[in-house]
Protein backbone atom coordinates (compact mmCIF):
# COMPACT_ATOMS: atom_id res chain seq x y z
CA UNK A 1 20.55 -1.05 13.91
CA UNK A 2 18.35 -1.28 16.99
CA UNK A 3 16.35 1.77 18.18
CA UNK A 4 14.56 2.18 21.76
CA UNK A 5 11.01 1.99 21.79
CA UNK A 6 9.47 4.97 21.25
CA UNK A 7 11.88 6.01 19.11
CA UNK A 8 11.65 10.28 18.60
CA UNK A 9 14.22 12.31 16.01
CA UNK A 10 13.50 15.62 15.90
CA UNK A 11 16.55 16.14 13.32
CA UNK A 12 18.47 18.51 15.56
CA UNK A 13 21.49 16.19 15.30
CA UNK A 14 22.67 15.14 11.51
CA UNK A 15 22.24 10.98 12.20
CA UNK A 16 22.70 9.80 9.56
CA UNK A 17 19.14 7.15 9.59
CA UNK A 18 17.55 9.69 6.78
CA UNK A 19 19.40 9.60 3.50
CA UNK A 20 18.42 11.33 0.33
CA UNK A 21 16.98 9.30 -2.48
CA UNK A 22 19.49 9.25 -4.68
CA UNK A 23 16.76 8.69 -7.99
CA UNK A 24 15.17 11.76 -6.75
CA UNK A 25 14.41 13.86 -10.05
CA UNK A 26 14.89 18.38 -9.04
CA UNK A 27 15.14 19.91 -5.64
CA UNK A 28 16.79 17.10 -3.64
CA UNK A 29 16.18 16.95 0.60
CA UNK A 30 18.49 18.68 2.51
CA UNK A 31 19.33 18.55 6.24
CA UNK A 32 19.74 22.31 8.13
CA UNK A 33 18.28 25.50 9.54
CA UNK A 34 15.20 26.57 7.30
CA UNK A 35 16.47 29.63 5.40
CA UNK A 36 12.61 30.96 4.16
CA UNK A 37 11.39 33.32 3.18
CA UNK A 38 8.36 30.57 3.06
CA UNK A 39 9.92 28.23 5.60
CA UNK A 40 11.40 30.07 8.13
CA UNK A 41 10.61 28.25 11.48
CA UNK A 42 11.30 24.51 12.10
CA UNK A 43 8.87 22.34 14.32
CA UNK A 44 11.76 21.60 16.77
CA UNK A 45 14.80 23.46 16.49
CA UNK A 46 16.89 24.14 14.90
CA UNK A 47 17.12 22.47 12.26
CA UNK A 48 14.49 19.99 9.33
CA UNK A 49 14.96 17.89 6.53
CA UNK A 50 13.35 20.12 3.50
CA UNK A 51 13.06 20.25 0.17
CA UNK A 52 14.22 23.88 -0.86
CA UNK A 53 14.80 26.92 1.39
CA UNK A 54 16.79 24.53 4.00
CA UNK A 55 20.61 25.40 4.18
CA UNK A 56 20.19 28.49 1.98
CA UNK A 57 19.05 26.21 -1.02
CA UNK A 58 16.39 27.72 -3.63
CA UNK A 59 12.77 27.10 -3.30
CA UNK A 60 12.28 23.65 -4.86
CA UNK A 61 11.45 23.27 -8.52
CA UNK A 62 8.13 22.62 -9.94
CA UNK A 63 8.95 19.51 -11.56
CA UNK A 64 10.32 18.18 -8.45
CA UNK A 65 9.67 14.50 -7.19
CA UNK A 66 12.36 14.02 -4.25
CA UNK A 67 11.85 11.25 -1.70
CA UNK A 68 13.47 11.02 1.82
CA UNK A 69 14.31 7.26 3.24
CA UNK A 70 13.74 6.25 6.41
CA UNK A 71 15.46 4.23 8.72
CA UNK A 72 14.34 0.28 8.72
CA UNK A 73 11.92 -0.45 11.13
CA UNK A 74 11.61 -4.02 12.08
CA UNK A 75 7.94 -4.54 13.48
CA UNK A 76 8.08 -8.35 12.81
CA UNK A 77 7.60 -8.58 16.62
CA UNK A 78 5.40 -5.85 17.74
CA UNK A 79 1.53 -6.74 17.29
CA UNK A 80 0.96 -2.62 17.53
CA UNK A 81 2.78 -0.19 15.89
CA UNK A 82 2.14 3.53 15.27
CA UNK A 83 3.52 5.80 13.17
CA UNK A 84 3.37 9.62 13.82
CA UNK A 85 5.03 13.03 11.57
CA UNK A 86 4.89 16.50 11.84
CA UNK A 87 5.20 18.09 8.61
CA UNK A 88 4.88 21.41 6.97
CA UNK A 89 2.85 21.78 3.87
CA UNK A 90 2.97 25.00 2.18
């Protein structure tokens, strides 16, 4: 799959380019409104990819190691590239 350059998701739509890893060991990510009470705003809304209090899951599990894929990016042709997140850390 192509994307234009820049390419911007701001997860309000469900995509499907971010997918779960499946290995992921406790709280897994989950796609939806923030549903606190620690996370209770999203960057752009309405909606995140979270692990815990997203969707009306539980807070996520101490022993959790969860991983979210990206899309592929092919840079092969591009002599700059940047990368850029928001992200909440709690």
């Amino acid at each position: 799959m192509e994307f234009p350059s820049p390419f911007c998701d701001n997860f309000d739509v469900q995509n499907q380019l971010w997918t779960p890893d499946p290995n992921s060991v406790g709280t897994p990510w989950v796609w939806g409104p923030p549903s606190g009470p620690t996370l209770t705003t999203p960057h752009s809304p309405p909606n995140v990819w979270g692990v815990g209090e997203v969707a009306g899951n539980p807070a996520y599990s101490p022993s959790c190691n969860s991983a979210l894929i990206s899309p592929v990016f092919d840079f092969s042709t591009t002599s700059v590239a940047n990368l850029s997140f928001w992200q909440n850390r709690l």
